[in-house]
Protein backbone atom coordinates (compact mmCIF):
# COMPACT_ATOMS: atom_id res chain seq x y z
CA UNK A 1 149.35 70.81 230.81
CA UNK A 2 146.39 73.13 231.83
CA UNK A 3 148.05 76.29 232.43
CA UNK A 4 144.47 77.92 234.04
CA UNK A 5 144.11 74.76 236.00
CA UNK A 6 147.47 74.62 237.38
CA UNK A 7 147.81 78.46 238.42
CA UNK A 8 144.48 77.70 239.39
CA UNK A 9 145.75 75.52 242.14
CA UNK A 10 148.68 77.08 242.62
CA UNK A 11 146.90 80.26 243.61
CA UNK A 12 144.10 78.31 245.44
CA UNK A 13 146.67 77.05 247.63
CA UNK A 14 148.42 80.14 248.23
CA UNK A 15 144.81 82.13 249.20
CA UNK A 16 144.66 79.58 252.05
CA UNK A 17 148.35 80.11 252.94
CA UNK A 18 148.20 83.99 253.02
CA UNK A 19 144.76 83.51 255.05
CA UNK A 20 146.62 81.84 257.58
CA UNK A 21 149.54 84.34 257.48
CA UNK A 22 146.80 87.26 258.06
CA UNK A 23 145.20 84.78 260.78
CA UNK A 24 148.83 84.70 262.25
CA UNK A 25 149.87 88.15 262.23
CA UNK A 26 146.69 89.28 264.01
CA UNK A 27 147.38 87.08 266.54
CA UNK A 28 150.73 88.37 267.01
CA UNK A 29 149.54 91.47 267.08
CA UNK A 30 147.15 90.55 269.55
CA UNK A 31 149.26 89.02 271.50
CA UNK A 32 152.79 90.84 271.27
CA UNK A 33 150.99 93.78 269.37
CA UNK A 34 153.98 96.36 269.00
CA UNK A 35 156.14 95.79 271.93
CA UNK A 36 160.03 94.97 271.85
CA UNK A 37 159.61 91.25 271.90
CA UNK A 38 157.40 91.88 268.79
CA UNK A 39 160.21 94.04 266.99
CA UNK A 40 162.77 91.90 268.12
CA UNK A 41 160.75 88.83 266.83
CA UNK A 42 160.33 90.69 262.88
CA UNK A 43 164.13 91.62 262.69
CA UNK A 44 165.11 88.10 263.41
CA UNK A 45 162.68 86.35 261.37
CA UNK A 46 163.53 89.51 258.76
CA UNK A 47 166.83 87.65 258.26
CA UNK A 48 166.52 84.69 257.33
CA UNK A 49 163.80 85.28 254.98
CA UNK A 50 166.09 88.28 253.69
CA UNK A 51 168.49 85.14 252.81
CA UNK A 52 166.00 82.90 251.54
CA UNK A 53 164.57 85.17 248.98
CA UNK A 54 167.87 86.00 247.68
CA UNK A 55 168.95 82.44 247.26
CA UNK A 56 165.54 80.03 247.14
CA UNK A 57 162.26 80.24 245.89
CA UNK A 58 161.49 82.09 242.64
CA UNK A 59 165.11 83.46 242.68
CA UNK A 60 166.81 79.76 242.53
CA UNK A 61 163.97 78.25 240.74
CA UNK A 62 163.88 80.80 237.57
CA UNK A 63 167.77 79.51 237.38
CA UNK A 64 167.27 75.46 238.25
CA UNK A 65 164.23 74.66 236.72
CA UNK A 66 165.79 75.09 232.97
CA UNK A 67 168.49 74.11 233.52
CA UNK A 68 166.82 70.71 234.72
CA UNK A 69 164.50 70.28 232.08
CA UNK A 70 167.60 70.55 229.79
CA UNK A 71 169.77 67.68 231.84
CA UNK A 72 166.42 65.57 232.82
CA UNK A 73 165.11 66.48 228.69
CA UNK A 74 168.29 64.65 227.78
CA UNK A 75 167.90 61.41 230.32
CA UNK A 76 166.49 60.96 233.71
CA UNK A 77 169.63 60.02 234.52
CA UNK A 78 170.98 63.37 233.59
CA UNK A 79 168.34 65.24 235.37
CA UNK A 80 169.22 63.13 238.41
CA UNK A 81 172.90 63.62 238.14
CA UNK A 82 172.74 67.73 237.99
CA UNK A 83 170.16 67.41 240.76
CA UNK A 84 172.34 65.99 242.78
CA UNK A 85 175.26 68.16 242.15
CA UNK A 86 173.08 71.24 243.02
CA UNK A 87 171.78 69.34 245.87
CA UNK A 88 175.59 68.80 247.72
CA UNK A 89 176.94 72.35 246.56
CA UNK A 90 173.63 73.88 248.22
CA UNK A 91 173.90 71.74 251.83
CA UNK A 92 177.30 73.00 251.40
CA UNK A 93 176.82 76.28 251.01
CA UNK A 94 173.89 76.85 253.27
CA UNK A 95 175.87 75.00 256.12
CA UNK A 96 178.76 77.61 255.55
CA UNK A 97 176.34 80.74 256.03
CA UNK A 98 174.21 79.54 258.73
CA UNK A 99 177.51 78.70 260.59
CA UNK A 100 178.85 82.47 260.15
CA UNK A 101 175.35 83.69 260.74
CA UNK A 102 175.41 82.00 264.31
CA UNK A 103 178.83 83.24 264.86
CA UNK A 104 178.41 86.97 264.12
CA UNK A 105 174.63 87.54 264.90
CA UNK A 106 175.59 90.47 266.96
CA UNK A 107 176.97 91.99 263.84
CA UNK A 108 174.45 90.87 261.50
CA UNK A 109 171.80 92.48 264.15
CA UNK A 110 173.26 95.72 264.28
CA UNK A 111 173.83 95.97 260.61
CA UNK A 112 170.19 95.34 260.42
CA UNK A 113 168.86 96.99 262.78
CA UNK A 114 171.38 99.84 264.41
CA UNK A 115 168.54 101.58 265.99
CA UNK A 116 168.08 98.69 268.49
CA UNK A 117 171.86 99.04 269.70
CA UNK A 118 170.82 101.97 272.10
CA UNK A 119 168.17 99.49 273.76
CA UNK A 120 170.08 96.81 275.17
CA UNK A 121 167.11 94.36 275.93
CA UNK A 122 165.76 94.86 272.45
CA UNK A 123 169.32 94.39 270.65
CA UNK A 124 169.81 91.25 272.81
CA UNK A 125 166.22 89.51 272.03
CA UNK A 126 167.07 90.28 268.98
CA UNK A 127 170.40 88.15 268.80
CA UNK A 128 168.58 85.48 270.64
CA UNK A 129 165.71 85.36 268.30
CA UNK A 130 168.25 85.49 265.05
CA UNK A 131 170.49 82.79 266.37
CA UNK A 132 167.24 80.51 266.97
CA UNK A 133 165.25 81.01 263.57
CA UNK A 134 168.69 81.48 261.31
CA UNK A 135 169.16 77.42 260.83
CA UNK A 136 165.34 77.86 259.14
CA UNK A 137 167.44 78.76 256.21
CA UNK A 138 168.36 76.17 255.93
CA UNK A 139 165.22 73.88 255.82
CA UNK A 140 163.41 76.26 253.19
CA UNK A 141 166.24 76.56 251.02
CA UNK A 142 165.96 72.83 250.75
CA UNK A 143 162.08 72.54 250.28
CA UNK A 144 162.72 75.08 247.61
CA UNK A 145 165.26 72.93 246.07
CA UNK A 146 162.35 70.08 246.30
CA UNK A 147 160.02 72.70 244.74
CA UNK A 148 161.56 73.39 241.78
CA UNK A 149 162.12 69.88 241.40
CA UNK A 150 157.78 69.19 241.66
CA UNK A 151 157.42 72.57 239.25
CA UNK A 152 159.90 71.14 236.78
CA UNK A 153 157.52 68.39 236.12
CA UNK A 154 154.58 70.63 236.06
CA UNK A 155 153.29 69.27 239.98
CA UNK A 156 152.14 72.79 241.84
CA UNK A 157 149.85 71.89 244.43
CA UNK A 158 152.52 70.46 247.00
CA UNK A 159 154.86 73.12 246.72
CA UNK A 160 152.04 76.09 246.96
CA UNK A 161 150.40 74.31 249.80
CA UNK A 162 154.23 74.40 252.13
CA UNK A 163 153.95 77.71 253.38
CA UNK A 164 151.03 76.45 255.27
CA UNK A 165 152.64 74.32 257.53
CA UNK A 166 154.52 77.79 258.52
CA UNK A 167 151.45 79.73 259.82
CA UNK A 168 149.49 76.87 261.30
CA UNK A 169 153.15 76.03 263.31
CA UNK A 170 153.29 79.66 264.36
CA UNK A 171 149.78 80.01 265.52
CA UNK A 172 149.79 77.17 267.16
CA UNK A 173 152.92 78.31 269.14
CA UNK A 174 150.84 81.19 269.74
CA UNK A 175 148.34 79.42 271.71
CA UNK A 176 150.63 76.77 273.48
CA UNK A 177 152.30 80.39 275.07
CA UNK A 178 148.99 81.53 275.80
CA UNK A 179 148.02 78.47 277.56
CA UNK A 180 150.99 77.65 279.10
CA UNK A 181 152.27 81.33 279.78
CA UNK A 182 155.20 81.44 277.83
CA UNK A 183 157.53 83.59 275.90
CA UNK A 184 155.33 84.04 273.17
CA UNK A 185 158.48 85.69 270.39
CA UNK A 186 160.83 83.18 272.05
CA UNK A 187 158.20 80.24 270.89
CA UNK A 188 157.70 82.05 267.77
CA UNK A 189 161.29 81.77 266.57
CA UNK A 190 161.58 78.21 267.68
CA UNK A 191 157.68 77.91 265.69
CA UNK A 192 159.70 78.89 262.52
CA UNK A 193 162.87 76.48 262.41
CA UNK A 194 160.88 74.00 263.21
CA UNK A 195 158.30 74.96 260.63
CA UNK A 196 161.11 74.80 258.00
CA UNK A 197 162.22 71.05 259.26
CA UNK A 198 158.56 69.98 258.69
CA UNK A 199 158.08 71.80 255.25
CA UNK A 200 161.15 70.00 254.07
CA UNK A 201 160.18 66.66 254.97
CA UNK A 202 156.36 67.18 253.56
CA UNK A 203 158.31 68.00 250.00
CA UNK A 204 161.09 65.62 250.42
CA UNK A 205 157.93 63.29 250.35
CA UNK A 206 155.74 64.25 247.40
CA UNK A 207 159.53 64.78 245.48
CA UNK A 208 159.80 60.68 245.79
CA UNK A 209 158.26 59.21 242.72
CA UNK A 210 160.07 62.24 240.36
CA UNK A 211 163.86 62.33 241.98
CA UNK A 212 165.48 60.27 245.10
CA UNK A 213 168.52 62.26 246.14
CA UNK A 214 171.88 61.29 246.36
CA UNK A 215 174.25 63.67 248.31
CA UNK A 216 177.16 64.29 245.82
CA UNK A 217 179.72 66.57 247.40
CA UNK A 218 181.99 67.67 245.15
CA UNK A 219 184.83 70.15 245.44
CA UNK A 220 185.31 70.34 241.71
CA UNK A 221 181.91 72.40 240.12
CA UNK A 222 181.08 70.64 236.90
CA UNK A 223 180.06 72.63 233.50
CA UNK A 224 176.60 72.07 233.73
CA UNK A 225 176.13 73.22 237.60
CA UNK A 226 178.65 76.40 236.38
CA UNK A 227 176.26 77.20 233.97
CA UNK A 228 173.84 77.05 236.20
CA UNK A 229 175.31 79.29 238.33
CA UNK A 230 175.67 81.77 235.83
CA UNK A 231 172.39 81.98 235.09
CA UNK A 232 171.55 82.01 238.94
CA UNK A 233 173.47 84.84 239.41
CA UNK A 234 171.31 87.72 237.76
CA UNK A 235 168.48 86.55 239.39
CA UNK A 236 169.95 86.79 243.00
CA UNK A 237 170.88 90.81 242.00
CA UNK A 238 167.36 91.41 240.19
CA UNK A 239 165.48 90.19 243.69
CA UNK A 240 168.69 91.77 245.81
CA UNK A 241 167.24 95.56 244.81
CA UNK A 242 163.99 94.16 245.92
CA UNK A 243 165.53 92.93 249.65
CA UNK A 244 168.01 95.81 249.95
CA UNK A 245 164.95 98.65 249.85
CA UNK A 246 163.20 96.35 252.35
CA UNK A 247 165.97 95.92 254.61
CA UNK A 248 166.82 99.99 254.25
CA UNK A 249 163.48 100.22 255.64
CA UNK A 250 163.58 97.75 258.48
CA UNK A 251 166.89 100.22 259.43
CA UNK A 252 164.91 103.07 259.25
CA UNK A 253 162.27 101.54 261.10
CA UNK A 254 164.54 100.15 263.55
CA UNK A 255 165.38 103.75 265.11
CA UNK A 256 161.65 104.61 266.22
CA UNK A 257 160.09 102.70 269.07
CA UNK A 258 157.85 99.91 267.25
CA UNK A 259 158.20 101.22 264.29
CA UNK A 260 159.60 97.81 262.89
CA UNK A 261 156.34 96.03 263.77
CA UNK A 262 154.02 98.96 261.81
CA UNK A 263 156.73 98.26 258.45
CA UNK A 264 155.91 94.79 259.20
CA UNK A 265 151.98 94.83 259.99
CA UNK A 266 151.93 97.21 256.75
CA UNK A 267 153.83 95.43 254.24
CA UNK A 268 151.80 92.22 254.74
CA UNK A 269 148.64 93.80 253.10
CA UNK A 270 149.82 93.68 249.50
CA UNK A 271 151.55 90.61 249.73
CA UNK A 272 148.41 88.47 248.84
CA UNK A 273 147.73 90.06 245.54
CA UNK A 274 151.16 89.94 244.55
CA UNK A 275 151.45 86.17 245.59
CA UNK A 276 147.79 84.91 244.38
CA UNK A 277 148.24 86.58 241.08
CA UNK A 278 151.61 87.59 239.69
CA UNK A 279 153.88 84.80 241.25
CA UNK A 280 151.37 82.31 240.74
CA UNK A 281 151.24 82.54 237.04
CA UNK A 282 154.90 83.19 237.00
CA UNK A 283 155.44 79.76 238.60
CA UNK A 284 153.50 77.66 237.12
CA UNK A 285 154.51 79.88 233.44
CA UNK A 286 158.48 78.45 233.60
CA UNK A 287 158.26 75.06 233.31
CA UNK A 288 156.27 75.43 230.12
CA UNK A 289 158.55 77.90 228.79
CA UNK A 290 161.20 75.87 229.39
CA UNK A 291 159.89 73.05 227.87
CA UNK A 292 158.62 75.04 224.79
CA UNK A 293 162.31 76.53 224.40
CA UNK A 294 164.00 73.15 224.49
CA UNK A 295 161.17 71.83 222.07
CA UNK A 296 162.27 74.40 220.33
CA UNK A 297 159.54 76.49 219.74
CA UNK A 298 161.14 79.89 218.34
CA UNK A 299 157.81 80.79 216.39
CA UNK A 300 155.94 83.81 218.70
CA UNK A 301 152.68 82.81 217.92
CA UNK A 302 153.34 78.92 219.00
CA UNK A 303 154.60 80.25 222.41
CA UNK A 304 151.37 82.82 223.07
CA UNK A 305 149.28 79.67 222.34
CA UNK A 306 151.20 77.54 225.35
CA UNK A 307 150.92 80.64 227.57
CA UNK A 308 147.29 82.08 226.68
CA UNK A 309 145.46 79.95 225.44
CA UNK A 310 144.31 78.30 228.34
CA UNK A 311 143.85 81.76 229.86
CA UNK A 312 141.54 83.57 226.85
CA UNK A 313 139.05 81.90 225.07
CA UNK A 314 139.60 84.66 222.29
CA UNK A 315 142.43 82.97 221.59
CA UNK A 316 142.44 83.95 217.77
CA UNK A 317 141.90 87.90 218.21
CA UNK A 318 144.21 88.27 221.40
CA UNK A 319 146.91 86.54 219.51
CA UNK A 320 146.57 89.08 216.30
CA UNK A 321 146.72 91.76 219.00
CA UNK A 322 150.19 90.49 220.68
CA UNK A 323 151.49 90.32 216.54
């Protein structure tokens, strides 16, 4: 595998995603600029994507993707048969919190955003909007899970090019409101759960020819998903510092008129370089590492070759540097 080619694609399709994301949000700010349908719309799409960074994405995928080139390294059947088992216990598991989500989204609300409790029309879009984009959890989780399954055998271009389907869905909601004269946040938050249905098929899709699932629910977890879990663990409280100083913010925020959509508007301008350049080479990075540490590979200068090489062409003196 061409690791410069890969991240290559990986970050080409990411560019074109977080184009359309700055496309989208200037349309939103056009449109609901920094009103209380707009803050409303933030703190319930906050949520969710609180969830989903703390359980999908990079933070599941740094955990699943070794562990299934171990199982799949062994026999596809193996890889298949873990798959599955992380497959049923996430449905599971997902289905649980999006249920309790629905149920206490008044609570959830306030805890995120207390400040809105004093305005009772912004506290209640709120709700509304949370209870309508929570199941969106759902759906991304999954794609994720399909993600890591297209990373794991070192296929990038699918799983980068997702998030796309998520901005051209929400600016097209944009414009069906505009034409129609609707309720553009209201739209919005329907925009993103069904945005998560569609990204979820598209992977399901591309995921056929590597791994056809089979729902396996089982109430007993096996050793190899417990280990799994294990190692899933630290990564959920490494990227939980990360979401907790966001969402201390958005609680900050949420006690100044509008202030949620500035924290929102704001924290969207470094998000390209972090996603074009750091998690792009850190996605495409893990599969070969994982490979390379089941191969075996324990010699330092053997494992700067997989990773740089492709990168440098002064392979020779930027390896003597790293020794």
């Amino acid at each position: 595998m061409n690791l410069l080619s890969s991240t290559s694609v990986f970050s080409f399709y990411t560019l074109i995603s977080r184009l359309l994301g700055y496309a989208r949000d200037i349309l939103i700010a056009i449109f609901l600029g920094a009103s209380i349908y707009a803050d409303a719309f933030f703190v319930a799409f906050r949520i969710p994507n609180t969830f989903r960074r703390l359980f999908a994405e990079g933070t599941f995928n740094s955990a699943f993707i070794p562990s299934y080139t171990n199982e799949k390294k062994k026999s596809s059947k193996n890889g298949k048969i873990f798959a599955d088992e992380v497959l049923g216990l996430l449905i599971l598991v997902l289905f649980f919190i999006v249920v309790l989500v629905e149920i206490f989204t008044p609570y959830l609300v306030y805890i995120i955003a207390p400040g809105f409790f004093e305005e009772k029309d912004k506290f209640s879009l709120a709700v509304e909007f949370t209870r309508i984009t929570f199941p969106f959890l759902i759906f991304v989780s999954l794609a994720s899970f399909f993600s890591g399954i297209l990373n794991a055998n070192n296929k990038f271009a699918a799983a980068a090019a997702a998030p796309i389907i998520l901005n051209i869905i929400l600016i097209l909601s944009l414009f069906i409101s505009y034409l129609l004269n609707l309720n553009f946040a209201k739209n919005l938050s329907y925009g993103v759960t069904l945005a998560g249905i569609l990204q979820l098929i598209f992977l399901f899709f591309f995921t056929q020819k590597f791994y056809k699932p089979s729902l396996n629910f089982k109430t007993k977890i096996s050793k190899k998903v417990n280990i799994f879990l294990k190692k899933l663990l630290p990564s959920i409280f490494s990227s939980g510092v990360t979401q907790i100083n966001i969402l201390i913010g958005t609680i900050i925020a949420s006690f100044e008129t509008s202030a949620v959509s500035y924290l929102y508007y704001a924290d969207r301008v470094y998000q390209i370089n972090l996603a074009i350049a750091g998690i792009a080479i850190g996605t495409v990075s893990l599969p070969v590492l994982s490979k390379a540490i089941q191969d075996n590979f324990k010699n330092t200068e053997q494992v700067n070759r997989i990773i740089i090489s492709p990168l440098y062409p002064c392979e020779p003196r930027l390896n003597n540097w790293i020794e």
